[in-house]
N, C-alpha and C. Protein backbone atom coordinates (compact mmCIF):
# COMPACT_ATOMS: atom_id res chain seq x y z
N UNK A 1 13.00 7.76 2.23
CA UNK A 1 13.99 6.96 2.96
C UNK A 1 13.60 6.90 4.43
N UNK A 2 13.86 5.88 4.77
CA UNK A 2 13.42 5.23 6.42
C UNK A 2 14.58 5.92 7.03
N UNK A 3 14.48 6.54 7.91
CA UNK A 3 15.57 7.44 9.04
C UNK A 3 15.57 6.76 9.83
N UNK A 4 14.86 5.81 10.83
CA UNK A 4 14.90 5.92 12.50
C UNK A 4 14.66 4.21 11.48
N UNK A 5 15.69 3.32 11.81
CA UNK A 5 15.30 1.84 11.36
C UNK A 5 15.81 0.86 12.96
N UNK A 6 14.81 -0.08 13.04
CA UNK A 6 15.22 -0.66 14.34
C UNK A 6 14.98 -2.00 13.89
N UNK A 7 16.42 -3.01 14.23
CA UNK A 7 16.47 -4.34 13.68
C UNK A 7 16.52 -5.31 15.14
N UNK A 8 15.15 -6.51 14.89
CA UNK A 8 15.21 -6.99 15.86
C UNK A 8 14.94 -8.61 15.64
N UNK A 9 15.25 -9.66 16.34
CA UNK A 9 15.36 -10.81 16.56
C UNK A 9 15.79 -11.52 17.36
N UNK A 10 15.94 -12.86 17.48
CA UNK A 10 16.86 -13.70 18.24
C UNK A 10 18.12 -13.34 18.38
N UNK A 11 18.48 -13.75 19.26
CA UNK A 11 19.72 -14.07 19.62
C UNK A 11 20.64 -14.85 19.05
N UNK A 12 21.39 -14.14 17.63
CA UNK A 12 22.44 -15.40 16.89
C UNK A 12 21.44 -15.23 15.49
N UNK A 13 20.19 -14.62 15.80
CA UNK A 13 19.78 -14.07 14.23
C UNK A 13 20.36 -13.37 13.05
N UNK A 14 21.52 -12.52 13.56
CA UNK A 14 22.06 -11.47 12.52
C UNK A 14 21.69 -9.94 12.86
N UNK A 15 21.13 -9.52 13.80
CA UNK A 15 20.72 -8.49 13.60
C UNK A 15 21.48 -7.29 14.07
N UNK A 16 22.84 -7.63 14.59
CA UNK A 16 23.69 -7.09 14.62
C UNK A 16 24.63 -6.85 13.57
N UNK A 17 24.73 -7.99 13.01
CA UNK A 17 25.32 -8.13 11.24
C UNK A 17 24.77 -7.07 10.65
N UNK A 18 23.64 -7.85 10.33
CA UNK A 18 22.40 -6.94 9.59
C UNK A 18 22.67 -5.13 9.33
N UNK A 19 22.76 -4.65 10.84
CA UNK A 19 22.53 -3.64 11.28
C UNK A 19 24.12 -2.61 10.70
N UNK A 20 25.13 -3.16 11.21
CA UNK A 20 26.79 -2.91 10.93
C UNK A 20 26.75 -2.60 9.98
N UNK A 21 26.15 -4.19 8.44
CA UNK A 21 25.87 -3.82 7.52
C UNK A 21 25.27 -2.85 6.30
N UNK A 22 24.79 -2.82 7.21
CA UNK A 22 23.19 -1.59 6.20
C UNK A 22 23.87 -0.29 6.72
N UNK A 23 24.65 0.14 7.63
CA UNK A 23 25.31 1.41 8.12
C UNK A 23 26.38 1.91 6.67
N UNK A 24 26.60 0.90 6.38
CA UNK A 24 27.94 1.35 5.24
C UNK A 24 27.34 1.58 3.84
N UNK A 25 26.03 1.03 3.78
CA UNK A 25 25.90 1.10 2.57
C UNK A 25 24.70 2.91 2.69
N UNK A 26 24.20 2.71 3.90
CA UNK A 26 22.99 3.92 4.19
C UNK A 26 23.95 4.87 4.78
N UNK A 27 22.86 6.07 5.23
CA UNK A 27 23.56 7.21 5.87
C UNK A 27 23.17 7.35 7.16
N UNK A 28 23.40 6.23 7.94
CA UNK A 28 22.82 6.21 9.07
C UNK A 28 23.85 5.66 10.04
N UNK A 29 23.83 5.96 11.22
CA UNK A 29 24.95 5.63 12.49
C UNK A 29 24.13 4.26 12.85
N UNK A 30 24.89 3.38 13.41
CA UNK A 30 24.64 2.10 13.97
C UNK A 30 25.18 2.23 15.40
N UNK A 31 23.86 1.64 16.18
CA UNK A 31 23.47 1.58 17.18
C UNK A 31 23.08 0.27 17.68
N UNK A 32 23.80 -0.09 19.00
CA UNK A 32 23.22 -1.77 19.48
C UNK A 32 23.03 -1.91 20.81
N UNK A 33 21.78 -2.32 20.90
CA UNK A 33 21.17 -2.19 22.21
C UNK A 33 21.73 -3.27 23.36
N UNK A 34 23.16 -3.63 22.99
CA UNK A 34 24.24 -4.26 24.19
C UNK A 34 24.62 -3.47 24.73
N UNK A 35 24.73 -2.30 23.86
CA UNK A 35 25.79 -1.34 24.53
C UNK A 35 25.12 -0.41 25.27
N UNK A 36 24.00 -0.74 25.41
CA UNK A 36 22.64 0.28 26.70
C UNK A 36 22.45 -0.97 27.70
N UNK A 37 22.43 -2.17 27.49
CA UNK A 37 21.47 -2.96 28.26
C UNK A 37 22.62 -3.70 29.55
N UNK A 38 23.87 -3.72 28.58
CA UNK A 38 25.18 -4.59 29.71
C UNK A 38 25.67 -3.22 29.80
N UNK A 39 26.18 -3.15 31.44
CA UNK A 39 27.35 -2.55 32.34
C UNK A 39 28.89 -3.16 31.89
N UNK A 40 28.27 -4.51 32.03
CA UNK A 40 29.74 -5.61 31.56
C UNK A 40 29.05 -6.58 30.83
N UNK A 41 30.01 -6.46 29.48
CA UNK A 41 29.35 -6.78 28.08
C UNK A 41 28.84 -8.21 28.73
N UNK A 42 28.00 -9.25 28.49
CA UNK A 42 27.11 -10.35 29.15
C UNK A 42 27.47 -10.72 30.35
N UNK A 43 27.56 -9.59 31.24
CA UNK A 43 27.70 -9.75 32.79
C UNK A 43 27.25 -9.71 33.45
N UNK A 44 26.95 -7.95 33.29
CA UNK A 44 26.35 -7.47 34.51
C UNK A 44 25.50 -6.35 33.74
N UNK A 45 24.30 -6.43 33.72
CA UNK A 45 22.85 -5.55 33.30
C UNK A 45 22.84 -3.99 33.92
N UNK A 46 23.11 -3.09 32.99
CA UNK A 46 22.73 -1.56 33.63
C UNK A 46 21.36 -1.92 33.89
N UNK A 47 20.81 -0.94 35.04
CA UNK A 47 19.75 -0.54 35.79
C UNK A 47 19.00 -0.03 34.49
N UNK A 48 17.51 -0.20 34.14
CA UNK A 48 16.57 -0.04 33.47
C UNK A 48 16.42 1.36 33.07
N UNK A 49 16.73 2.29 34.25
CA UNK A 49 16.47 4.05 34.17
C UNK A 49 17.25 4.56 33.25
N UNK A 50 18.95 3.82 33.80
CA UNK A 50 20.09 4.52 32.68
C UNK A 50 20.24 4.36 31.80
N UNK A 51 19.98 2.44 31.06
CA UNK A 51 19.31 2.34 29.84
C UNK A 51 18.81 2.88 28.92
N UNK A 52 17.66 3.55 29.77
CA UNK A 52 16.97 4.09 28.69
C UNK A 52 17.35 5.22 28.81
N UNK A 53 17.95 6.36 29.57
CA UNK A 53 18.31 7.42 29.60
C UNK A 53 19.41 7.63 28.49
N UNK A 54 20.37 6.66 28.46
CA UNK A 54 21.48 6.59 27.47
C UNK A 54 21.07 6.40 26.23
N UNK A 55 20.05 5.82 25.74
CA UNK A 55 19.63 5.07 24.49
C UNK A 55 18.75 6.24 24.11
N UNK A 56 18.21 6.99 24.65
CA UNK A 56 17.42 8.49 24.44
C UNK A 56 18.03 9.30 23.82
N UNK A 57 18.96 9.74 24.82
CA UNK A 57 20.17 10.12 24.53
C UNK A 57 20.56 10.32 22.80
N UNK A 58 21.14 8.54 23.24
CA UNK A 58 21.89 8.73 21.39
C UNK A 58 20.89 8.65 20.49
N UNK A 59 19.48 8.21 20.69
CA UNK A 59 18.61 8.29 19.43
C UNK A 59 18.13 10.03 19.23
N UNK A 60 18.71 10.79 20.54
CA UNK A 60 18.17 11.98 19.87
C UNK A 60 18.96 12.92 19.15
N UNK A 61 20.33 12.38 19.20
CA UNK A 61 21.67 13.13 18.61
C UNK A 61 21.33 12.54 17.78
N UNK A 62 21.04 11.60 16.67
CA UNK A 62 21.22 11.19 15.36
C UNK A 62 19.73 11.47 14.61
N UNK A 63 19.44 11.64 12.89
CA UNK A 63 18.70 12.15 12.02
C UNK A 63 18.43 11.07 11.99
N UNK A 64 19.44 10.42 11.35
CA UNK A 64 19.60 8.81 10.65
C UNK A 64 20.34 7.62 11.64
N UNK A 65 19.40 6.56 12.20
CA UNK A 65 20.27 5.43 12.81
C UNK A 65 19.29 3.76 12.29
N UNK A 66 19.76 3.19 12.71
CA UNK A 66 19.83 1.73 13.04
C UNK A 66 19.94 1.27 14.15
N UNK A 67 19.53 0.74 14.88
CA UNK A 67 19.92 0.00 16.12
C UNK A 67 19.14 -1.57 16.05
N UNK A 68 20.29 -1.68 16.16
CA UNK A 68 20.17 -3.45 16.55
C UNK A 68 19.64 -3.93 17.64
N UNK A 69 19.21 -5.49 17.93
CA UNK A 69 18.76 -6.02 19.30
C UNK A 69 17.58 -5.48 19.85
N UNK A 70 16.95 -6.23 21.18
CA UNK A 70 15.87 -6.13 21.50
C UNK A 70 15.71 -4.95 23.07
N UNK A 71 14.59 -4.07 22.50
CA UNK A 71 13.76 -2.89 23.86
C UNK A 71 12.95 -3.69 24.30
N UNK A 72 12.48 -4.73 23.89
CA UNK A 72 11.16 -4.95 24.45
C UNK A 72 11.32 -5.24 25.88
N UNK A 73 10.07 -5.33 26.48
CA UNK A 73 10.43 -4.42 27.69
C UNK A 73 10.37 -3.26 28.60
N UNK A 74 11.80 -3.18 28.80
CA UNK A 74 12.36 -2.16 29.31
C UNK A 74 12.40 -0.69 28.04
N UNK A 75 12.41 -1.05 27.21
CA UNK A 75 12.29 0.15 26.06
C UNK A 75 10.68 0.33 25.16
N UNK A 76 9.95 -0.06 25.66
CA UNK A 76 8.73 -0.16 25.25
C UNK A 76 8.14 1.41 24.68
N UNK A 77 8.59 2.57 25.41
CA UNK A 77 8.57 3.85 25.33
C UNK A 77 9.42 4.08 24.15
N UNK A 78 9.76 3.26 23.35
CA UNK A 78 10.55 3.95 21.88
C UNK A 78 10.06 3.69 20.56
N UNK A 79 8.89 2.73 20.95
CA UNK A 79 7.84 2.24 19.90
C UNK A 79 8.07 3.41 19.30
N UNK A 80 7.64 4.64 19.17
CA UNK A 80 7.34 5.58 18.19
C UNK A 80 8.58 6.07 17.71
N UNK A 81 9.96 5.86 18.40
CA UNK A 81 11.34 6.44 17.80
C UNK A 81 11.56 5.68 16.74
N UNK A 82 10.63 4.72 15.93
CA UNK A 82 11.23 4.21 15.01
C UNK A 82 10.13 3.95 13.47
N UNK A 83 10.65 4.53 12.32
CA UNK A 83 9.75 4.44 11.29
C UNK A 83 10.02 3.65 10.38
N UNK A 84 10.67 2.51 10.58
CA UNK A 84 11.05 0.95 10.13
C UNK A 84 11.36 -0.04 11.20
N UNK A 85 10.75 -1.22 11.44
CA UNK A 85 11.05 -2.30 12.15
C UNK A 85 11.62 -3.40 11.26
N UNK A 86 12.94 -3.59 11.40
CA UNK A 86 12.94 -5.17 10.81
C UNK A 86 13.46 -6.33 11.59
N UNK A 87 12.07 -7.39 11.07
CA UNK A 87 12.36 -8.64 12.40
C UNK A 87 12.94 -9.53 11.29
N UNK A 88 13.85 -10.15 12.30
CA UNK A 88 14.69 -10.96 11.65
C UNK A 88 14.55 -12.77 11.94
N UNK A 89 14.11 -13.55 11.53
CA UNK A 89 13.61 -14.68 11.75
C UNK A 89 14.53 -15.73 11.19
N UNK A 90 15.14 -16.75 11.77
CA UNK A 90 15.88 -17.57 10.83
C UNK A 90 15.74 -19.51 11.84
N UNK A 91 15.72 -20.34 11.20
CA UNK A 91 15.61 -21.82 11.88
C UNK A 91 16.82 -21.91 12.88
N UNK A 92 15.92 -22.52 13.86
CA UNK A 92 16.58 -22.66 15.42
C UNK A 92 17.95 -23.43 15.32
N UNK A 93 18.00 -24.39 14.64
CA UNK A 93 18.98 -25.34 14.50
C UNK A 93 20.02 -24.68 13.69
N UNK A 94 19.85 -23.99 12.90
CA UNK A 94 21.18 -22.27 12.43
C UNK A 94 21.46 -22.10 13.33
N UNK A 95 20.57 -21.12 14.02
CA UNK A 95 20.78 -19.96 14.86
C UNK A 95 21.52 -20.47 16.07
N UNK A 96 21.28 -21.89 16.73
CA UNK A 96 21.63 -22.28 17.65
C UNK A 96 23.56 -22.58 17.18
N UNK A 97 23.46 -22.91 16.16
CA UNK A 97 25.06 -23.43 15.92
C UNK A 97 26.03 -22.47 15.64
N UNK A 98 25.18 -21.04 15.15
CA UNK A 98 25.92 -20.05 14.91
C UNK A 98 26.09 -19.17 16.55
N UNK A 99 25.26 -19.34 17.25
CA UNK A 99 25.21 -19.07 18.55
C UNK A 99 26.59 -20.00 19.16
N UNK A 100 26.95 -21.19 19.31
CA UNK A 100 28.06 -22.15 19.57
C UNK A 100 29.16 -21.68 19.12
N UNK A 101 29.24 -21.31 17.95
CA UNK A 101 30.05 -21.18 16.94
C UNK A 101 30.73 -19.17 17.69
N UNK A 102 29.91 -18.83 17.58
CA UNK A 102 30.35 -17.54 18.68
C UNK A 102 30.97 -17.64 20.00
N UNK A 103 30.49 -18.01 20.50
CA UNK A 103 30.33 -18.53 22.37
C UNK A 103 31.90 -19.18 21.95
N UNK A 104 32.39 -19.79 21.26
CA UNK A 104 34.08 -21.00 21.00
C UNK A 104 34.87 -19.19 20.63
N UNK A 105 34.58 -18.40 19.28
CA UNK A 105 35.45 -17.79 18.97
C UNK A 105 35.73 -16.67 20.01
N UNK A 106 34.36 -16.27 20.86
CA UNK A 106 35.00 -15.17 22.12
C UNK A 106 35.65 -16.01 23.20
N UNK A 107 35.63 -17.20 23.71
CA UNK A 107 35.89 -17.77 24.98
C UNK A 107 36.69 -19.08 24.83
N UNK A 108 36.78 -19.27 23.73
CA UNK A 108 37.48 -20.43 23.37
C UNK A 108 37.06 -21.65 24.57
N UNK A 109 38.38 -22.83 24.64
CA UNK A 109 37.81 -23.66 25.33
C UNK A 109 37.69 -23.58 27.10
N UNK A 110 37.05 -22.11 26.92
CA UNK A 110 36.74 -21.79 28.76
C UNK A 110 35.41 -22.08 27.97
N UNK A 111 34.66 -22.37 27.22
CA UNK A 111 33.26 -22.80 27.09
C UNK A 111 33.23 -24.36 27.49
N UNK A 112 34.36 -24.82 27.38
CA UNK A 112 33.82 -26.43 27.68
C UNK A 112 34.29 -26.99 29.13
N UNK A 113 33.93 -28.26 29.73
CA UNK A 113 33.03 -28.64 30.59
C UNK A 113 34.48 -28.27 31.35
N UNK A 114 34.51 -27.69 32.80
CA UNK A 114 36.07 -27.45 33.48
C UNK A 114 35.90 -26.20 33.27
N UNK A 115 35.91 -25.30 32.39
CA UNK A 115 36.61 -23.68 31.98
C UNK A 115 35.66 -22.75 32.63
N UNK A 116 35.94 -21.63 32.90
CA UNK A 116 35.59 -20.69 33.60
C UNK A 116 34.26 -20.22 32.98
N UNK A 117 34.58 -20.59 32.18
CA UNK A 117 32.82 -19.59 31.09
C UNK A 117 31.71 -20.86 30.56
N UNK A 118 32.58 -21.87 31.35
CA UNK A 118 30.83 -23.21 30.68
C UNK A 118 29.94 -22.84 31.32
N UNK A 119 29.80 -22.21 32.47
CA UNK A 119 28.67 -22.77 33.12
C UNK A 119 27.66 -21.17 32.47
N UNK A 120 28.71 -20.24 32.43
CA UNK A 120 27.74 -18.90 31.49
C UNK A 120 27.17 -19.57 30.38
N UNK A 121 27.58 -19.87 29.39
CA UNK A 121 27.90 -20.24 28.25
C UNK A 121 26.54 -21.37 28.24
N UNK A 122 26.64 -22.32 28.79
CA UNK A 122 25.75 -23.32 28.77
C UNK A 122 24.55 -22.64 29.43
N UNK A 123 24.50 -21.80 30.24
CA UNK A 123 22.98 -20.74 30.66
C UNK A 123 22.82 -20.18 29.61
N UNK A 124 23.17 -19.43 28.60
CA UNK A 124 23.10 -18.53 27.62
C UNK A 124 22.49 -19.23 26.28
N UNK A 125 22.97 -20.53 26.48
CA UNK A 125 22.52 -21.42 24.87
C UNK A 125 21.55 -22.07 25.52
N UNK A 126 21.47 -22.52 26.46
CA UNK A 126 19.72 -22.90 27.25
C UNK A 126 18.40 -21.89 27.16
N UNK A 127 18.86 -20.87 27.59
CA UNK A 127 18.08 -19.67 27.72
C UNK A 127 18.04 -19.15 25.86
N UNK A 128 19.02 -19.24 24.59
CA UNK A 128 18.64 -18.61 23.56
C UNK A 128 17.91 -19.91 23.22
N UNK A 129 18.18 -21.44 23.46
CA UNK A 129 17.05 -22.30 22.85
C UNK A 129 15.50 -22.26 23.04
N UNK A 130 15.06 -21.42 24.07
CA UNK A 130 13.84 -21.43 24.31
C UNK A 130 12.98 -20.22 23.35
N UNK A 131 13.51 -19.38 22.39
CA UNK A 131 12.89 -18.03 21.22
C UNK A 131 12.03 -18.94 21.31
N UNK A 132 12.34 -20.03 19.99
CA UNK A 132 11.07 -20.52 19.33
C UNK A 132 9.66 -20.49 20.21
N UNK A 133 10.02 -21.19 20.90
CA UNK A 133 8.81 -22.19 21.89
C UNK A 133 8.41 -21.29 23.29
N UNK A 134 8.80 -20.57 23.43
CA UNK A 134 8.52 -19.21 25.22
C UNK A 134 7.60 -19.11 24.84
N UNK A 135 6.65 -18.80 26.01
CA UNK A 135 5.46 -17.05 26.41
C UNK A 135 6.12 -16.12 26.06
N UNK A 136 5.57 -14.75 26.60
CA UNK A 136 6.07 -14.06 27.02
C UNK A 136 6.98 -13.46 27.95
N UNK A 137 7.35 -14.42 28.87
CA UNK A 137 7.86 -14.16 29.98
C UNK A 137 9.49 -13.72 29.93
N UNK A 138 9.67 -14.63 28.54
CA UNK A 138 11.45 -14.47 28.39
C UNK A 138 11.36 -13.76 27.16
N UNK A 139 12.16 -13.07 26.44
CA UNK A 139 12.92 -12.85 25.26
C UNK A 139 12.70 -14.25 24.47
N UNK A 140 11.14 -14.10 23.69
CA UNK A 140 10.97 -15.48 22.77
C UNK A 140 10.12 -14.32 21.21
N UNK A 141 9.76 -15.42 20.46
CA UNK A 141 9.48 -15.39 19.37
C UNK A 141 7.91 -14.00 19.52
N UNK A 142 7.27 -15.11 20.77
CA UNK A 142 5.82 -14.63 20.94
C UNK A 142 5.34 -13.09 21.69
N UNK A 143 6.95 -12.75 21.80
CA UNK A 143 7.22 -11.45 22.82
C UNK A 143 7.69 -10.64 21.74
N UNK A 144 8.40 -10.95 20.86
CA UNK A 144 8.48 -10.01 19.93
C UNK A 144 7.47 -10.00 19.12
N UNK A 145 6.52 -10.46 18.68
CA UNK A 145 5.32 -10.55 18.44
C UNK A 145 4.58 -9.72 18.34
N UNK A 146 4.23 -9.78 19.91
CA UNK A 146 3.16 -9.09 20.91
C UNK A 146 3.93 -7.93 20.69
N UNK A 147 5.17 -7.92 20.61
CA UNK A 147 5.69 -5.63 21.12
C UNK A 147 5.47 -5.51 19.68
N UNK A 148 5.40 -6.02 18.63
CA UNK A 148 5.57 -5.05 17.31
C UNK A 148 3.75 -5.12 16.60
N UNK A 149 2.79 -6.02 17.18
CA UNK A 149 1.43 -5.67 17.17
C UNK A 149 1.38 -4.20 17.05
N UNK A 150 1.28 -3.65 17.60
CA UNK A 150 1.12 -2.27 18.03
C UNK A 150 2.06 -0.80 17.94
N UNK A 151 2.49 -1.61 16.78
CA UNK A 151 3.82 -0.57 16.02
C UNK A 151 3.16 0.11 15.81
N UNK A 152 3.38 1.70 15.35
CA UNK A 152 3.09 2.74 14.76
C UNK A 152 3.83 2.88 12.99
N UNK A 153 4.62 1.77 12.94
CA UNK A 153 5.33 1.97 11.69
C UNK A 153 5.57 0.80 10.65
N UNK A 154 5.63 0.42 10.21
CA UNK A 154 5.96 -0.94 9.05
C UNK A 154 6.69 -1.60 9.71
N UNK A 155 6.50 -2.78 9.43
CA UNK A 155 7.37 -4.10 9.73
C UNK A 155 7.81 -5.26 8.60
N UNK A 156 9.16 -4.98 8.59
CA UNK A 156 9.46 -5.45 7.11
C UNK A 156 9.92 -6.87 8.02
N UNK A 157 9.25 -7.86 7.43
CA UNK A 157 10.26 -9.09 8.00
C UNK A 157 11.10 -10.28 7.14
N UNK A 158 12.17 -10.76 7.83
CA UNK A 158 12.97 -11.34 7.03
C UNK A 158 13.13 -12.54 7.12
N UNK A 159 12.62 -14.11 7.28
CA UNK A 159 12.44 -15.24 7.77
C UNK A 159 12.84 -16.12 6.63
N UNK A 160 13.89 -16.58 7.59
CA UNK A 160 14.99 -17.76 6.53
C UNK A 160 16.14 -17.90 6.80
N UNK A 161 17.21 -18.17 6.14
CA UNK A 161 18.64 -18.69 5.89
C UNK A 161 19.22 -17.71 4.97
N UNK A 162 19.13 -16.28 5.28
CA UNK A 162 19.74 -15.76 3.82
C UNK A 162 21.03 -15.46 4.38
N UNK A 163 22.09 -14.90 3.37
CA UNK A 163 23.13 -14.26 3.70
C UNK A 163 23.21 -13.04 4.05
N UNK A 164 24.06 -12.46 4.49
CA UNK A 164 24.13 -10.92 4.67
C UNK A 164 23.93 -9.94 3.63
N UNK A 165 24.45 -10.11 2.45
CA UNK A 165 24.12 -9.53 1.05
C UNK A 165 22.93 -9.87 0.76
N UNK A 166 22.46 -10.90 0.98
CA UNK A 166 21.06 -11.40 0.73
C UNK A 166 20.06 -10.13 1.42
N UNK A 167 20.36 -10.04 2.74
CA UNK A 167 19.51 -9.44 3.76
C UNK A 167 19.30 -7.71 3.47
N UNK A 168 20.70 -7.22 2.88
CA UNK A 168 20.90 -6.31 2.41
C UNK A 168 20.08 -5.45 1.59
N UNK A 169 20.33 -6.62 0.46
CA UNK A 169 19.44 -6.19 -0.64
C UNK A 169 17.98 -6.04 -0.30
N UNK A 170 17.60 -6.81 0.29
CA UNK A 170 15.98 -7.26 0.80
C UNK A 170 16.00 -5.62 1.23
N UNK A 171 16.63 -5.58 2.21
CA UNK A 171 16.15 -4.04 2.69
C UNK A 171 16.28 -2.80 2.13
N UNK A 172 17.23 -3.08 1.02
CA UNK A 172 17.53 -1.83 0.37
C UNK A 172 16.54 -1.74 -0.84
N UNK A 173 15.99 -3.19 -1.23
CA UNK A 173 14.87 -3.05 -1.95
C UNK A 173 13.44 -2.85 -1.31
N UNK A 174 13.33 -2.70 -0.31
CA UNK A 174 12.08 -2.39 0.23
C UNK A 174 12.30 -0.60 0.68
N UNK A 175 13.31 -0.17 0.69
CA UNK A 175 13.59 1.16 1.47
C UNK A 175 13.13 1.92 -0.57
N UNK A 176 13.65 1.16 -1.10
CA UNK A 176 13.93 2.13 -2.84
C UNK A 176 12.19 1.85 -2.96
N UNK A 177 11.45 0.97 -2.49
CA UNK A 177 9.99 0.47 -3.13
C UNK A 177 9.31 1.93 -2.28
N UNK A 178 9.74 1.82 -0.58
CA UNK A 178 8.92 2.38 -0.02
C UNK A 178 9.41 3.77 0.12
C-alpha cells in the first residue's frame, strides 16, 4: 500500500475531490496544499518559509496521507515525501466550466460585471485558462511536467472526463495491482 500519496493537477481538475475522496475509503488523513499556500483562502499567499515549515510539519505527524494541489515550486524539497504521484488531467473546456460553475456557488453574483469579486474572479479564470498552453513560468501543464520528470516514485496518471467513483476505482485498482 502507497502511504505518502500526492494528487496533482489543474485548477478545477478534481484533485481536491479526488483526494477527500480516496481519504474515506483508505487509511490515510487528507491534506490540501490551500491550506499551506493562502493566509486568506484566495487572497493573500503565506510567505514561502512558513509554507513549507507548516506542510513539513503535518507530513511528518502522519504514516498515511494524501495531499491535494500543487508544491511545485515553492515545495520542490518534498519530491521524496511522496511514494505515489497522481496527475490528474481532464479537457480545458470541463475544467474551465466547472471552474465558473465554482467561482457562482462561493461568490454568487459578486462574480458578475459590478460585484465585488469580478474583477478576482475574472483574474483567476484568465490565469486557470492558460494550464493547457503556459511555459513554465505559471502553474501550466508543462510545469507539472517538468517537476514530476524527476520523481523518485510512480506516477499514476488520470486523463479524461471520469467521475469521482470512476477516479476512485482507477486508484484503488492500481494501489491493489501495485
Amino acid at each position: 500500500m502507497k502511504k505518502r500519496i500526492h494528487i496533482m493537477g489543474a485548477s478545477g481538475s478534481g484533485t481536491s475531490t479526488l483526494g477527500s475522496s480516496l481519504s474515506i475509503v483508505l487509511p490515510h488523513i487528507y491534506l490540501d496544499t490551500d491550506d499551506y499556500f493562502w493566509t486568506t483562502k484566495f487572497t493573500k499567499q503565506s510567505e514561502v518559509p512558513e509554507r513549507r515549515s507548516m506542510l513539513e510539519k503535518d507530513l511528518s505527524l502522519y504514516e498515511n496521507y494524501i495531499l491535494s494541489g500543487a508544491v511545485c515550486g515553492w515545495g520542490d524539497n518534498f519530491k521524496s515525501y511522496f511514494d505515489l504521484v497522481i496527475f490528474l488531467w481532464i479537457p480545458q473546456d470541463i475544467r474551465l466550466e466547472r471552474l465558473q460553475q465554482r467561482e457562482f456557488q462561493r461568490y454568487g453574483n459578486e462574480i458578475l460585471a459590478g460585484g465585488s469579486k469580478y474583477e478576482q474572479s475574472k483574474t483567476f479564470l484568465e490565469w486557470a485558462s492558460l494550464y493547457d498552453s503556459a511555459g513554465l513560468e505559471v502553474r501550466s501543464k508543462s510545469l507539472h511536467e517538468h517537476w514530476m520528470a524527476d520523481l523518485p516514485c510512480p506516477i499514476l496518471k488520470i486523463e479524461g472526463d471520469y467521475t469521482v467513483n470512476e477516479r476512485v476505482d482507477i486508484v484503488l485498482d492500481y494501489l491493489n495491482a501495485n
